[in-house]
C-alpha atoms as a PDB file:
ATOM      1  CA  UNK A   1       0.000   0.000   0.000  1.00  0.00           C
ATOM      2  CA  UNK A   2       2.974   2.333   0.835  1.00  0.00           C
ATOM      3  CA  UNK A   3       4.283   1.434  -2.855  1.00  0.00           C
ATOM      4  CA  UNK A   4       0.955   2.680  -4.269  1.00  0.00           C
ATOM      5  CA  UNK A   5       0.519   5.846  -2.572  1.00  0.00           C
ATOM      6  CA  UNK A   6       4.099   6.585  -3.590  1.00  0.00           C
ATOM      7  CA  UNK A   7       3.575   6.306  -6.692  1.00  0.00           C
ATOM      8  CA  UNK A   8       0.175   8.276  -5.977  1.00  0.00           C
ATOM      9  CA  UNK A   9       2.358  10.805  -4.561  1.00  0.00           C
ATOM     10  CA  UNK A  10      -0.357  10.050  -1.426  1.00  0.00           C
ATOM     11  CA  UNK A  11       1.076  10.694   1.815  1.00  0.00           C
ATOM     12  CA  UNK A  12       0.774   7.719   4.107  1.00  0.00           C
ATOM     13  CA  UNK A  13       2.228   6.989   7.652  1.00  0.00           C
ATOM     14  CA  UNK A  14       2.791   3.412   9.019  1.00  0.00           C
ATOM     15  CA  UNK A  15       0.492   2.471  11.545  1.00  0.00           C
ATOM     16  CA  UNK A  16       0.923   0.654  14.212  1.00  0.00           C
ATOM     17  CA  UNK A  17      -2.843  -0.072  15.372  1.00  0.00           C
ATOM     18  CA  UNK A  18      -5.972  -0.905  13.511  1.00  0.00           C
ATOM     19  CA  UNK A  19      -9.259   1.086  14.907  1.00  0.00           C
ATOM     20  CA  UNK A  20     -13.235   0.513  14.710  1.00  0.00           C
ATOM     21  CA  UNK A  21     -14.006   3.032  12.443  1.00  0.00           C
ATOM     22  CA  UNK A  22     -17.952   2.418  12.818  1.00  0.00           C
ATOM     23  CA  UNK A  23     -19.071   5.218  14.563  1.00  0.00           C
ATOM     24  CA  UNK A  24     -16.868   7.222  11.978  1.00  0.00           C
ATOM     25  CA  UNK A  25     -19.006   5.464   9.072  1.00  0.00           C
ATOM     26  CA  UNK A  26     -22.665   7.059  10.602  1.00  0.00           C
ATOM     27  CA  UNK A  27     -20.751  10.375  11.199  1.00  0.00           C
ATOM     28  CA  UNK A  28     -19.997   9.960   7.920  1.00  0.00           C
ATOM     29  CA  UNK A  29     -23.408   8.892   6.478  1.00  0.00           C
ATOM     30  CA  UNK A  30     -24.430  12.105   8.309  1.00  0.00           C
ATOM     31  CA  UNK A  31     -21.844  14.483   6.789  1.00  0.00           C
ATOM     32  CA  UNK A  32     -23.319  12.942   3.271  1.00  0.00           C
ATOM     33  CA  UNK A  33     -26.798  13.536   4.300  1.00  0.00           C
ATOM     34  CA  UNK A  34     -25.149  17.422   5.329  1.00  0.00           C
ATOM     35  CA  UNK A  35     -23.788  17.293   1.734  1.00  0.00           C
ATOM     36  CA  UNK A  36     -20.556  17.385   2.320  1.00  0.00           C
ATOM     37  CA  UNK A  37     -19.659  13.145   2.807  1.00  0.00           C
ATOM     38  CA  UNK A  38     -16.817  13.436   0.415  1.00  0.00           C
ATOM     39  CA  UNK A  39     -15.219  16.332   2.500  1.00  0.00           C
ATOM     40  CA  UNK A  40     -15.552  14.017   6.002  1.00  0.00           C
ATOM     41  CA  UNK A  41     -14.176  11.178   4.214  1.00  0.00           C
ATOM     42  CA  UNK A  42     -11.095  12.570   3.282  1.00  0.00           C
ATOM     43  CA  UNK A  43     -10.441  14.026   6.656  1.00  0.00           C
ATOM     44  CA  UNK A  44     -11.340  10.770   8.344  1.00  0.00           C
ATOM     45  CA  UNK A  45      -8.882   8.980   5.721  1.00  0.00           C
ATOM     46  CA  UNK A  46      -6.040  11.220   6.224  1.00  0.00           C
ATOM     47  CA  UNK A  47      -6.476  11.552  10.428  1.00  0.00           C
ATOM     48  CA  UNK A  48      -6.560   7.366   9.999  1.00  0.00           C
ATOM     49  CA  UNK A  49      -3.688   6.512   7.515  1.00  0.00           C
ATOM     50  CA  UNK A  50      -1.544   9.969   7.728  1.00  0.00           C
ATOM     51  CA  UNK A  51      -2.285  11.373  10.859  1.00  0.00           C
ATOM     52  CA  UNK A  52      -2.811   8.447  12.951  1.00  0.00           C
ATOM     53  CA  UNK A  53      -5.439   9.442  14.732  1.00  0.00           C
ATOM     54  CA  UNK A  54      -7.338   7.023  16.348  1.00  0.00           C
ATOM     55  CA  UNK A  55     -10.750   7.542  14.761  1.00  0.00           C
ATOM     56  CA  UNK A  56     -12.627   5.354  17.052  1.00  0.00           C
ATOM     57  CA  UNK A  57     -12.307   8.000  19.776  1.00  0.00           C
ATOM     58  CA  UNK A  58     -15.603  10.205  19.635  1.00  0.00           C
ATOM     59  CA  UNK A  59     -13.258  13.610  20.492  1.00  0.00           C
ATOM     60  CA  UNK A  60     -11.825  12.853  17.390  1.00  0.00           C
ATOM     61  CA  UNK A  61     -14.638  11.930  15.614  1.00  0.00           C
ATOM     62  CA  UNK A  62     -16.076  15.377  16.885  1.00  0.00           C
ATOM     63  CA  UNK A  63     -12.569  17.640  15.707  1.00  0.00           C
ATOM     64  CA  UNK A  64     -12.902  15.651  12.282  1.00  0.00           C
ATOM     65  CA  UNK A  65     -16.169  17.034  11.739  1.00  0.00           C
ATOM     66  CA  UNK A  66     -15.752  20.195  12.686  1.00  0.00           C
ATOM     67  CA  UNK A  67     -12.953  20.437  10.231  1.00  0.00           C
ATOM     68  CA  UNK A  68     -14.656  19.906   7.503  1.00  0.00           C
ATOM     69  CA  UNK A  69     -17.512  22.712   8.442  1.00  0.00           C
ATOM     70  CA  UNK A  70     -19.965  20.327  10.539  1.00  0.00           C
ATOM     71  CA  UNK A  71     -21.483  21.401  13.754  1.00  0.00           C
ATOM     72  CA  UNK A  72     -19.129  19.383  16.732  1.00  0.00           C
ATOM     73  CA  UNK A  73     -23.009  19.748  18.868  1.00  0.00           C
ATOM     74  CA  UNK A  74     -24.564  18.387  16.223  1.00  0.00           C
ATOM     75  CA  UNK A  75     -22.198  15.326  15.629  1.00  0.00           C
ATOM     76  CA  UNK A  76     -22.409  14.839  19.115  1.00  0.00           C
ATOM     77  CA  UNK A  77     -26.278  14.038  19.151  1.00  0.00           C
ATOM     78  CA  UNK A  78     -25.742  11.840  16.122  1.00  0.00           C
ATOM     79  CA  UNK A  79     -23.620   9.855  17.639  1.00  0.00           C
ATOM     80  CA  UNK A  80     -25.454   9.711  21.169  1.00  0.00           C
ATOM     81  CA  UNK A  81     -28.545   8.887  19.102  1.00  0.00           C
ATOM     82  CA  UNK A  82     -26.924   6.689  16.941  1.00  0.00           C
ATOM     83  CA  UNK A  83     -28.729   8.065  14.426  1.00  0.00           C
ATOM     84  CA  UNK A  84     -27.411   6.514  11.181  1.00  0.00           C
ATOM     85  CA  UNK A  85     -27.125   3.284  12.666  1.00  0.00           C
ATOM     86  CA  UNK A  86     -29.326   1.668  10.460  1.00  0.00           C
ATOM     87  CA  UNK A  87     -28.174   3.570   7.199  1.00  0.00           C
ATOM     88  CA  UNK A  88     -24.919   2.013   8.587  1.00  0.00           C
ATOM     89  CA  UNK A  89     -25.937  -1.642   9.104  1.00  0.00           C
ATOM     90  CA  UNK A  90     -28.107  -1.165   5.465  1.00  0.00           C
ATOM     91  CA  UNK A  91     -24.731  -0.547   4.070  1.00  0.00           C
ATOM     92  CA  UNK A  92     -22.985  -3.465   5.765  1.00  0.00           C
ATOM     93  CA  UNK A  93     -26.124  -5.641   4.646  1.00  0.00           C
ATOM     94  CA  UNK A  94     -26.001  -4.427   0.637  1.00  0.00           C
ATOM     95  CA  UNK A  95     -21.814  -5.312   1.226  1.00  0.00           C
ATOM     96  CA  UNK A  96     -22.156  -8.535   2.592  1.00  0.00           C
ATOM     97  CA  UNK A  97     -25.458  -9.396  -0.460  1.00  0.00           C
ATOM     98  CA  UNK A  98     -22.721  -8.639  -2.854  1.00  0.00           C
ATOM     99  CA  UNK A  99     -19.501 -10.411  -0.980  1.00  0.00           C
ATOM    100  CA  UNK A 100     -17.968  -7.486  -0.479  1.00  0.00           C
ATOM    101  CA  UNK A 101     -15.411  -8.337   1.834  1.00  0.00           C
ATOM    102  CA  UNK A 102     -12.586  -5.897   1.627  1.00  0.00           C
ATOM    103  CA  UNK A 103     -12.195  -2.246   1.018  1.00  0.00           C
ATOM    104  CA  UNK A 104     -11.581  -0.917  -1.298  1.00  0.00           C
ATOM    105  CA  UNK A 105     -13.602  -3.294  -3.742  1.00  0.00           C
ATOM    106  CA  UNK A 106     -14.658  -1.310  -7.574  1.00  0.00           C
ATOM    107  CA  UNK A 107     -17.973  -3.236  -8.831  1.00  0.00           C
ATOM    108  CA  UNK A 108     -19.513  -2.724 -12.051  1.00  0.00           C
ATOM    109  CA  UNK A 109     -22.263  -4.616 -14.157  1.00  0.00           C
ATOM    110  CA  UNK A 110     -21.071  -8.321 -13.086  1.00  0.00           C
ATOM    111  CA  UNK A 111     -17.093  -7.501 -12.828  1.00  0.00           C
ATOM    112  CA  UNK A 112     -15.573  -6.655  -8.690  1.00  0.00           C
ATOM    113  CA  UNK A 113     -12.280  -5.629  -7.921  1.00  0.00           C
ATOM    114  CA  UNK A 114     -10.682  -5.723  -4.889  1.00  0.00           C
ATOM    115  CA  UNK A 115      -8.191  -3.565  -3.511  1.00  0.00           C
ATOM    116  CA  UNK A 116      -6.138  -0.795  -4.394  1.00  0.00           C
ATOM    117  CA  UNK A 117      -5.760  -0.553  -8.317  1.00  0.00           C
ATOM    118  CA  UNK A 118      -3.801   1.195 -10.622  1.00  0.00           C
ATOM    119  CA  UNK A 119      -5.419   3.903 -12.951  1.00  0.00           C
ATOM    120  CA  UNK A 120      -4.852   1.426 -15.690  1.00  0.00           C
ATOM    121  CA  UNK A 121      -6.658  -1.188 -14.205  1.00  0.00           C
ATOM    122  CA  UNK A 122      -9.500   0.778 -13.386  1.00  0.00           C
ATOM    123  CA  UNK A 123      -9.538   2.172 -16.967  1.00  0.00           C
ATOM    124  CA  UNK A 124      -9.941  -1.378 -18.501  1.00  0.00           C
ATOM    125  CA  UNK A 125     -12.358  -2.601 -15.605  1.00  0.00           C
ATOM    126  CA  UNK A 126     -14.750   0.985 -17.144  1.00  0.00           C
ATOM    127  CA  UNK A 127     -14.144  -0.114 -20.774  1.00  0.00           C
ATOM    128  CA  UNK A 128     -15.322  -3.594 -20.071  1.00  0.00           C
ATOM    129  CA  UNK A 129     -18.414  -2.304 -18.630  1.00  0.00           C
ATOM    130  CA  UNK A 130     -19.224  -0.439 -21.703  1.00  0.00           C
ATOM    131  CA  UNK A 131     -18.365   3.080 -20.251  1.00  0.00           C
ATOM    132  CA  UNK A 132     -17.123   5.689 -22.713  1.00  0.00           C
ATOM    133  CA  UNK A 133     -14.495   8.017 -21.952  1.00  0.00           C
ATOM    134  CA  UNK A 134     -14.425  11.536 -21.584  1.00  0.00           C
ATOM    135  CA  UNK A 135     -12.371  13.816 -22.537  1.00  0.00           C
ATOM    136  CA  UNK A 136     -11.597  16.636 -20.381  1.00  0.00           C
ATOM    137  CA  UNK A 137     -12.313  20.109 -21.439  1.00  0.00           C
ATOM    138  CA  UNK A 138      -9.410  21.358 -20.883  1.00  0.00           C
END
C-alpha cells in the first residue's frame, strides 16, 4: 500500500494499530446527508492513515467534523442517538449481499475488484463495462 501511494504521490504513515471506524461510518453517512460526505471522508482517511489518529475515539470523531464545516453539537447528538445506525448496518447488509469483503472493492455490471488498483486497471475494468471516456475540457 505504501508502494501505491508513492507512486500516488499520497502521503501515508505506518500504523501501528488498527481502529473501529464504525461510529466514523454514521458520522460519515451524516456528513453525506449534510452534503458534504466526500469532505468528512477525506479528513477521516487522512487523520486514519496519515495522521494516525485514532478515529474510534468520539473527540476525534467530533474535531474531524468540525474540520470539515460540521457542527461538533450536532455530531455529538448523532452519535449519542446513533442516528445513522441503520443507514450504517443497510450498508454493511447491501456489502455482505454482494460479498464485499474488503475495502476498497470497484464493482460494475457483473465484474468486482478488490483492492487498491492502478489507474490502468481501473480504466480497462470501465471499458469492459461499456463506459465511454471523456475527454476533459481542458
Amino acid at each position: 500500500m505504501k508502494k501505491a501511494a508513492a507512486e500516488a504521490g499520497l502521503p501515508l504513515s505506518d500504523r501501528e494499530k488498527t481502529y473501529n471506524s464504525r461510529r466514523a461510518q454514521e458520522l460519515g453517512k451524516w456528513a453525506e446527508s449534510q452534503g458534504i460526505g466526500s469532505d468528512f471522508h477525506h479528513a477521516v482517511f487522512r487523520a486514519y492513515f496519515v495522521d494516525r489518529i485514532n478515529i474510534a475515539s468520539i473527540p476525534h470523531l467530533f474535531d474531524i467534523a468540525a474540520s470539515v464545516g460540521l457542527d461538533a453539537a450536532e455530531a455529538k447528538k448523532v452519535l449519542e442517538n446513533r442516528s445513522f445506525r441503520e443507514a450504517v448496518d443497510s450498508d454493511w447488509s447491501r456489502c455482505h449481499a454482494l460479498g464485499i469483503t474488503a475495502v476498497p472493492t470497484f464493482l460494475m455490471d457483473e465484474r468486482c475488484l478488490v483492492g487498491a488498483q492502478t489507474y490502468e486497471v481501473l480504466e480497462k475494468l470501465m471499458a469492459l463495462s461499456g463506459v465511454k471516456r471523456r475527454h476533459s475540457p481542458l
